[in-house]
PDB file of N, CA and C in Angstrom:
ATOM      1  N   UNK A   1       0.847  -1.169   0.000  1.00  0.00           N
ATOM      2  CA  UNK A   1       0.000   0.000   0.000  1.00  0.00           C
ATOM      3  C   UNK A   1       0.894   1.234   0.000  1.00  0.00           C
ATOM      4  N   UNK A   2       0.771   1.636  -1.310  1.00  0.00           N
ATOM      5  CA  UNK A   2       1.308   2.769  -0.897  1.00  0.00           C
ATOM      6  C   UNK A   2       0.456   4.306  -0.676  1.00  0.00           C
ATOM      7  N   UNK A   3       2.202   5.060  -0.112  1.00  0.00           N
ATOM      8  CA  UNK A   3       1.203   6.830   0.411  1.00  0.00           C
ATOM      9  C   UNK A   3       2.033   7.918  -0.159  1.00  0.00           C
ATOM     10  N   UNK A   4       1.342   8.548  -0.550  1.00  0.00           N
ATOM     11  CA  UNK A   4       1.628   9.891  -1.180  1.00  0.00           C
ATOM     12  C   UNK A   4       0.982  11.230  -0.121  1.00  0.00           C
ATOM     13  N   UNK A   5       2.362  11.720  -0.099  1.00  0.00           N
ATOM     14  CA  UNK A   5       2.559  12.817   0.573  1.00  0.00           C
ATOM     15  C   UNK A   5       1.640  13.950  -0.560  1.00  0.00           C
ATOM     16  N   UNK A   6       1.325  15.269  -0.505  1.00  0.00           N
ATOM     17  CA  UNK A   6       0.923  16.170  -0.960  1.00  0.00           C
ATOM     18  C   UNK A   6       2.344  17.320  -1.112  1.00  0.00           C
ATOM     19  N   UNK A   7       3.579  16.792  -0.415  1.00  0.00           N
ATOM     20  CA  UNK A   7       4.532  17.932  -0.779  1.00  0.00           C
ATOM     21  C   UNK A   7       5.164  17.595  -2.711  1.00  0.00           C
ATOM     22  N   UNK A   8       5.330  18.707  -2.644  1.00  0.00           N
ATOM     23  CA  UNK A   8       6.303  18.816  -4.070  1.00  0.00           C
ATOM     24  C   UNK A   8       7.654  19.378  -4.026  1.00  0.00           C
ATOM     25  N   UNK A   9       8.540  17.526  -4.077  1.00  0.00           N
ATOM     26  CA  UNK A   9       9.618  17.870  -3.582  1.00  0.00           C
ATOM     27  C   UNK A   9      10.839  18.739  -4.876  1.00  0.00           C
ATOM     28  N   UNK A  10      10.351  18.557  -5.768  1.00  0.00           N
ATOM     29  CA  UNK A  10      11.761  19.079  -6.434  1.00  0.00           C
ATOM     30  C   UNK A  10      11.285  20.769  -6.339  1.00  0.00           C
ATOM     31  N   UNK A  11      10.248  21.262  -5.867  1.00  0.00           N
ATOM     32  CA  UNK A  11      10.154  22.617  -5.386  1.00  0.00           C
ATOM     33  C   UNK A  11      10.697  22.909  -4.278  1.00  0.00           C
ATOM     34  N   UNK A  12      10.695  21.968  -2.959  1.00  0.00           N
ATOM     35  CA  UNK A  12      11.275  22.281  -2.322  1.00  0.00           C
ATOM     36  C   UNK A  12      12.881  21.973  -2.234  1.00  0.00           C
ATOM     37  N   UNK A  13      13.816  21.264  -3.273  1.00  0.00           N
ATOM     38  CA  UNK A  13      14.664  21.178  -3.198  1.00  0.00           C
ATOM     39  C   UNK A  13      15.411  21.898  -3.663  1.00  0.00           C
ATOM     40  N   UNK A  14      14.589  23.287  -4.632  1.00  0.00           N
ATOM     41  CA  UNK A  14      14.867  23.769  -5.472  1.00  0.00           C
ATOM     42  C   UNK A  14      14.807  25.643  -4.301  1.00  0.00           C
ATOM     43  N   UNK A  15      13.647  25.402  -3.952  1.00  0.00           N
ATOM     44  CA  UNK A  15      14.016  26.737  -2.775  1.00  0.00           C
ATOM     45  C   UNK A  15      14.794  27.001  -1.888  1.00  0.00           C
ATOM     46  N   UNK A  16      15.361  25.580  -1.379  1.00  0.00           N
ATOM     47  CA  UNK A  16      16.026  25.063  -0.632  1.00  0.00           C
ATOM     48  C   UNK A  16      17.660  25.788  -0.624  1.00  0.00           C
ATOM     49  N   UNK A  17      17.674  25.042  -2.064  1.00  0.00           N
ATOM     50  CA  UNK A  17      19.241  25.715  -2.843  1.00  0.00           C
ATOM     51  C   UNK A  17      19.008  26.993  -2.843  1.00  0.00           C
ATOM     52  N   UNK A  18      17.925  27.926  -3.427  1.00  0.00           N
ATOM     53  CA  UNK A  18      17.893  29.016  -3.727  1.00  0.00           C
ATOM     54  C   UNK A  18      18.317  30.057  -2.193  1.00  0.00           C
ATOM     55  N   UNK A  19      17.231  29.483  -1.755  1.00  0.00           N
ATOM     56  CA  UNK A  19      17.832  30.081   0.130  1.00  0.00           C
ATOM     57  C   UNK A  19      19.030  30.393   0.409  1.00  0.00           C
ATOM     58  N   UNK A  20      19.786  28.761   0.517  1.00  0.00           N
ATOM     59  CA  UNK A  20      20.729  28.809   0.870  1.00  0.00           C
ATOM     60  C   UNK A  20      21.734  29.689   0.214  1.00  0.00           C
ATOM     61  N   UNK A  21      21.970  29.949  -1.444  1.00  0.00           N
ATOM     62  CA  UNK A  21      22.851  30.631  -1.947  1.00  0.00           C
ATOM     63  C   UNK A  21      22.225  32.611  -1.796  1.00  0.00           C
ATOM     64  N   UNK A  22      20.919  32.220  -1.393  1.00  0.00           N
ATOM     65  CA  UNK A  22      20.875  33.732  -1.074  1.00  0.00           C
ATOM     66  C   UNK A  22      21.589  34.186   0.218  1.00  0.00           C
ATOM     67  N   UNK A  23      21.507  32.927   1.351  1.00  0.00           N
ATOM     68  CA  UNK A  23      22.178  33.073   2.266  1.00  0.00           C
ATOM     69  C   UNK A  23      23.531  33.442   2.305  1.00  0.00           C
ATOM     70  N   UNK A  24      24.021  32.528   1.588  1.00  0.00           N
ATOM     71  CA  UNK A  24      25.679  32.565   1.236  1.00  0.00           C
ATOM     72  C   UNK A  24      26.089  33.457   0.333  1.00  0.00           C
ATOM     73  N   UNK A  25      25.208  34.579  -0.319  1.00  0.00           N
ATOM     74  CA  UNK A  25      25.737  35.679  -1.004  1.00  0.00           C
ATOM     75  C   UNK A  25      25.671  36.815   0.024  1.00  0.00           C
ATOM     76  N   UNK A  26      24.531  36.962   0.501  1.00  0.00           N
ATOM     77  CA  UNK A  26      24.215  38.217   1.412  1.00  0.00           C
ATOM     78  C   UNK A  26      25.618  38.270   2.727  1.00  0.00           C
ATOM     79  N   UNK A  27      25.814  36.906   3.268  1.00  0.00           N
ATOM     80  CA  UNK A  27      26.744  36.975   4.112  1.00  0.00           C
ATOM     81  C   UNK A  27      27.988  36.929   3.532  1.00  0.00           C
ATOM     82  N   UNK A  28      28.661  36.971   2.695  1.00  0.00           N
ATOM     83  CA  UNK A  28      29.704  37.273   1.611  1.00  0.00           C
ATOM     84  C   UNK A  28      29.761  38.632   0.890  1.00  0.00           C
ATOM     85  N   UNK A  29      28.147  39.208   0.454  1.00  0.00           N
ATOM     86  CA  UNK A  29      28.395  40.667  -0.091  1.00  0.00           C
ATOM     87  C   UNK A  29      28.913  41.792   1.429  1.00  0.00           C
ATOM     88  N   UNK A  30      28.068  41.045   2.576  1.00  0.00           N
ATOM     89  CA  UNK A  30      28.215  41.986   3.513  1.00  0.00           C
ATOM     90  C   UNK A  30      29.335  42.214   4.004  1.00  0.00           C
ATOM     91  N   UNK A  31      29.904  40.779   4.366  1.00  0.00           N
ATOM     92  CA  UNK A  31      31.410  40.735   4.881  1.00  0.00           C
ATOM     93  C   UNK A  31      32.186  41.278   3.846  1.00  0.00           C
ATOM     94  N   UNK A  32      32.119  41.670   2.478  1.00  0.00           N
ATOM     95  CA  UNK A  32      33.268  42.129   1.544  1.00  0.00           C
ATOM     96  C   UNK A  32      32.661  43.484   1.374  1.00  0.00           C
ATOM     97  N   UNK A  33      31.574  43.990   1.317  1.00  0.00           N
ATOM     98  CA  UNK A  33      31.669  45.746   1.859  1.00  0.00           C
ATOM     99  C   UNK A  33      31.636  46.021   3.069  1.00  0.00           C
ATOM    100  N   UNK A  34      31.115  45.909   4.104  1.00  0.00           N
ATOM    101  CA  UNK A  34      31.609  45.947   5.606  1.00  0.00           C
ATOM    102  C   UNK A  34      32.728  46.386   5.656  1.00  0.00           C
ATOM    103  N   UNK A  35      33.742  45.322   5.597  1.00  0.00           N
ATOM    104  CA  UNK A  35      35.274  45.616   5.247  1.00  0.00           C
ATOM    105  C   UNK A  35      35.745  46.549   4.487  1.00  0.00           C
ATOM    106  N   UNK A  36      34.863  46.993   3.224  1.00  0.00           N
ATOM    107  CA  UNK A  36      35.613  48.060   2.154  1.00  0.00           C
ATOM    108  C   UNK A  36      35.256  49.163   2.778  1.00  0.00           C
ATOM    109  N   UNK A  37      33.983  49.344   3.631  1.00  0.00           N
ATOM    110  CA  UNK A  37      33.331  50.582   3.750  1.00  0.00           C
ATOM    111  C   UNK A  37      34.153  51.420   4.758  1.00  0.00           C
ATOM    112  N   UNK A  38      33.841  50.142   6.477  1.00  0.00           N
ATOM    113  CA  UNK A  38      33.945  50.481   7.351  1.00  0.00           C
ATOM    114  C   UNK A  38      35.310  50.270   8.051  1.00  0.00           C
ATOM    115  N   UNK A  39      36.234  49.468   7.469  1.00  0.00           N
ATOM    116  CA  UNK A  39      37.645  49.268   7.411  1.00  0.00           C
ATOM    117  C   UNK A  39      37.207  47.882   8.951  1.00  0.00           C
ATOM    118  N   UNK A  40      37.429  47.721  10.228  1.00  0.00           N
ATOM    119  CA  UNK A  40      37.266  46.900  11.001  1.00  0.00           C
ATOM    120  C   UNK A  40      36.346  46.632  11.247  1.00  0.00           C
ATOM    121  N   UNK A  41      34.949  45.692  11.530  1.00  0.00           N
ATOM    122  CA  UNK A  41      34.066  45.624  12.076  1.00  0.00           C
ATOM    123  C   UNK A  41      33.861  45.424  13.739  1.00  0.00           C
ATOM    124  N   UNK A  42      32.914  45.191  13.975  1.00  0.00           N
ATOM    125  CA  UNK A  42      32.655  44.911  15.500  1.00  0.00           C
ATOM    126  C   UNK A  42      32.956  42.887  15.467  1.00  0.00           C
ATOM    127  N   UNK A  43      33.064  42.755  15.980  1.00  0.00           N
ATOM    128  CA  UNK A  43      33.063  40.910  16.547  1.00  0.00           C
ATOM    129  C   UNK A  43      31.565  40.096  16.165  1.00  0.00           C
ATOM    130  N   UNK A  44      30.883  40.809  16.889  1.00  0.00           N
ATOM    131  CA  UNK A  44      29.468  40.261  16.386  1.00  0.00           C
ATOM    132  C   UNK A  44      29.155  40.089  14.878  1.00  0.00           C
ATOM    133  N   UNK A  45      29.741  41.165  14.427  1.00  0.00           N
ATOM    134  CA  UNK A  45      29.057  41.616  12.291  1.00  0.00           C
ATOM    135  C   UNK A  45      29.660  40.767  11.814  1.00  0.00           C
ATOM    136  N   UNK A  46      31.550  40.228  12.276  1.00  0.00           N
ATOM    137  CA  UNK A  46      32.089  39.165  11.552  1.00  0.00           C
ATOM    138  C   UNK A  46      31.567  37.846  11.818  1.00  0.00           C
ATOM    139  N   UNK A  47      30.567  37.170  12.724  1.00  0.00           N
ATOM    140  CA  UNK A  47      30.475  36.609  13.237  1.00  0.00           C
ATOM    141  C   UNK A  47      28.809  36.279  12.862  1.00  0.00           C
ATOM    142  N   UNK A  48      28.489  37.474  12.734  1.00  0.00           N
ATOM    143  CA  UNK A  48      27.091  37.217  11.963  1.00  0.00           C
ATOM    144  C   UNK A  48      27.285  36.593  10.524  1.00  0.00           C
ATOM    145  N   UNK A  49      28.002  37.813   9.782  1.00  0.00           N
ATOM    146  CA  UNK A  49      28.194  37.294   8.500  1.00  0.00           C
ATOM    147  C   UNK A  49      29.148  35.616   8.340  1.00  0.00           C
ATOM    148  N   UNK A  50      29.942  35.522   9.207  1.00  0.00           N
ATOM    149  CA  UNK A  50      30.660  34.335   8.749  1.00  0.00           C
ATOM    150  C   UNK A  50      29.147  32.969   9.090  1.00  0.00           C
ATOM    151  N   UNK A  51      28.241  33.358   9.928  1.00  0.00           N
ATOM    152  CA  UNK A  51      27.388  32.578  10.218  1.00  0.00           C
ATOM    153  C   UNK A  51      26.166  32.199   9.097  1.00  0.00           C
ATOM    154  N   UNK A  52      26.326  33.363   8.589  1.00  0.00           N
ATOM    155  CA  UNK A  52      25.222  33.528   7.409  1.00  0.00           C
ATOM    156  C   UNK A  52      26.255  32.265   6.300  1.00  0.00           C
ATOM    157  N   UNK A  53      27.396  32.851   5.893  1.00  0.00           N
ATOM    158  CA  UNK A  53      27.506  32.061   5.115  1.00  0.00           C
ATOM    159  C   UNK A  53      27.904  30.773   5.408  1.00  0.00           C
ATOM    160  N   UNK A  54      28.066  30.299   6.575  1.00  0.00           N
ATOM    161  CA  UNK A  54      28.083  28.613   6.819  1.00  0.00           C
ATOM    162  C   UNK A  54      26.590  28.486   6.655  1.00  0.00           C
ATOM    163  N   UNK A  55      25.755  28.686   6.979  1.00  0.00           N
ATOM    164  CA  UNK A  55      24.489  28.110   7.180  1.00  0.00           C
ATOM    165  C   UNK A  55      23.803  28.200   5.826  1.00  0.00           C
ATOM    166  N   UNK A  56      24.290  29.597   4.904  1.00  0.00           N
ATOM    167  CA  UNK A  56      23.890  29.237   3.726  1.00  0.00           C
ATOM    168  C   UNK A  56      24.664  28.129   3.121  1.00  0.00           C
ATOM    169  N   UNK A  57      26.014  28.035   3.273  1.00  0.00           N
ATOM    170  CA  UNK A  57      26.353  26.502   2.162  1.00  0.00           C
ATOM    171  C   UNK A  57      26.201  25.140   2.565  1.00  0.00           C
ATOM    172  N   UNK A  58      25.974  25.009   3.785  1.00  0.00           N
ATOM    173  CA  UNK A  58      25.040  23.355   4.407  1.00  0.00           C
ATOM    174  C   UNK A  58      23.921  23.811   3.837  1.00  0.00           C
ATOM    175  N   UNK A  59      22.576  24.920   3.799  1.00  0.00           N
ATOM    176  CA  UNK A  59      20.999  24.773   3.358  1.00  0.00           C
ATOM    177  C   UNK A  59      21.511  24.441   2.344  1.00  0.00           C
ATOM    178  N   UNK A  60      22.538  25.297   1.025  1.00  0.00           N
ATOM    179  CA  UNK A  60      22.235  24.868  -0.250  1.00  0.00           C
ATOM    180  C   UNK A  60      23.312  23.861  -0.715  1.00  0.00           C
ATOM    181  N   UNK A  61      23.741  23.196   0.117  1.00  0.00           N
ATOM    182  CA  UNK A  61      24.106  21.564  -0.375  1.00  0.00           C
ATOM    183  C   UNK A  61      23.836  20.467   0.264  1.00  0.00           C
ATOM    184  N   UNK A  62      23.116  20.467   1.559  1.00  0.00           N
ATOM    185  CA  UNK A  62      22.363  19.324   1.462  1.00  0.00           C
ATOM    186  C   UNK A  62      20.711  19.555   0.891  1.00  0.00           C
ATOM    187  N   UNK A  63      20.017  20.895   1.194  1.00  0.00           N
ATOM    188  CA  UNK A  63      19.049  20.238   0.544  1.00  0.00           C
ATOM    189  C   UNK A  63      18.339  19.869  -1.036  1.00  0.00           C
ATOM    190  N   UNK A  64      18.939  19.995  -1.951  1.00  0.00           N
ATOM    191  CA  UNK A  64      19.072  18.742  -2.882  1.00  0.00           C
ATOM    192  C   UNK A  64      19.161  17.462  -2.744  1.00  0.00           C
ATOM    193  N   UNK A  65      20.171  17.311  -1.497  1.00  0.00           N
ATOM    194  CA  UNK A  65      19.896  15.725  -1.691  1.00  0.00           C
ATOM    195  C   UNK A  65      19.507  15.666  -0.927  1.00  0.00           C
ATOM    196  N   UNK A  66      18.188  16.486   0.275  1.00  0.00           N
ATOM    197  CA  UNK A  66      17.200  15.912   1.503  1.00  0.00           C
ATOM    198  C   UNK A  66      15.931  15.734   1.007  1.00  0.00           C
ATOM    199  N   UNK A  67      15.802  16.605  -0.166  1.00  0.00           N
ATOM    200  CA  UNK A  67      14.427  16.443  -0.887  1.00  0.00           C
ATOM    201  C   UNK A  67      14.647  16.228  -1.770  1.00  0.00           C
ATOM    202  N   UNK A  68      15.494  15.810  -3.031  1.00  0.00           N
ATOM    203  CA  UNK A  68      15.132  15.281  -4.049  1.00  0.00           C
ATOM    204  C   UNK A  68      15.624  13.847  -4.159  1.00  0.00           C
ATOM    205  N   UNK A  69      16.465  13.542  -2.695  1.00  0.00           N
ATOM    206  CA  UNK A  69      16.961  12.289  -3.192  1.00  0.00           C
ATOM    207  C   UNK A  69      16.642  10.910  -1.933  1.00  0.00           C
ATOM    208  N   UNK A  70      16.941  11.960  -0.351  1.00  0.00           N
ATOM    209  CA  UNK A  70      16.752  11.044   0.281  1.00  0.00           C
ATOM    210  C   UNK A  70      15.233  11.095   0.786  1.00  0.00           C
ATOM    211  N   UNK A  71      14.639  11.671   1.181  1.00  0.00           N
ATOM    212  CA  UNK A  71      13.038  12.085   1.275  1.00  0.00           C
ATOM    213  C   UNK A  71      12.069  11.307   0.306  1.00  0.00           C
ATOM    214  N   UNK A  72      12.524  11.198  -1.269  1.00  0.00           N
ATOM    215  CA  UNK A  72      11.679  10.483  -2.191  1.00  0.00           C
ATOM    216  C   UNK A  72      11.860   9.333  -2.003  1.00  0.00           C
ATOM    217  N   UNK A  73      12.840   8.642  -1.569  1.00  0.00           N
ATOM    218  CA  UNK A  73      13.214   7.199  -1.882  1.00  0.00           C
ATOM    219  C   UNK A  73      12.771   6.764  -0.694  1.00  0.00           C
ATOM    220  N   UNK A  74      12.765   7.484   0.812  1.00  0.00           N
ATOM    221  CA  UNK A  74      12.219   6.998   1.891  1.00  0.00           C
ATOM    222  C   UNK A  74      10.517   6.629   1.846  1.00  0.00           C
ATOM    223  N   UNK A  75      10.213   7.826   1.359  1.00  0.00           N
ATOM    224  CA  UNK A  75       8.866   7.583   1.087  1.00  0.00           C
ATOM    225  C   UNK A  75       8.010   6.709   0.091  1.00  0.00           C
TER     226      UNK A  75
END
């Protein structure tokens, strides 16, 4: 017997990536004008931004393969 979920995964694997590299640009544009603008930052701003962009490049490389690869085949 099988079950079908109502999600649509290659949309979400696909926002997924998109997120994440928005993540990982914004915390990369910021940290590279930050620096041009303001010459040193505070501890926190480097720390934000270096956070932004770890968290954007784990969202946009695993989830491709959480929803389009391991999620479908589980189900």
């Amino acid at each position: 017997m099988a079950r079908y979920s109502g999600y649509d995964y290659p949309k979400l694997a696909k926002t997924g990536f998109l997120f994440g590299l928005v993540l990982f640009v914004v915390g990369s544009a910021s940290e590279l004008v930050g620096h041009a603008l303001f010459g040193s930052l505070p501890q926190w701003e480097n720390t934000l931004f270096v956070s932004l962009i770890a968290v954007g490049f784990l969202v946009g490389f695993f989830s491709p393969f959480v929803f389009g690869v391991i999620i479908p085949l589980v189900e």
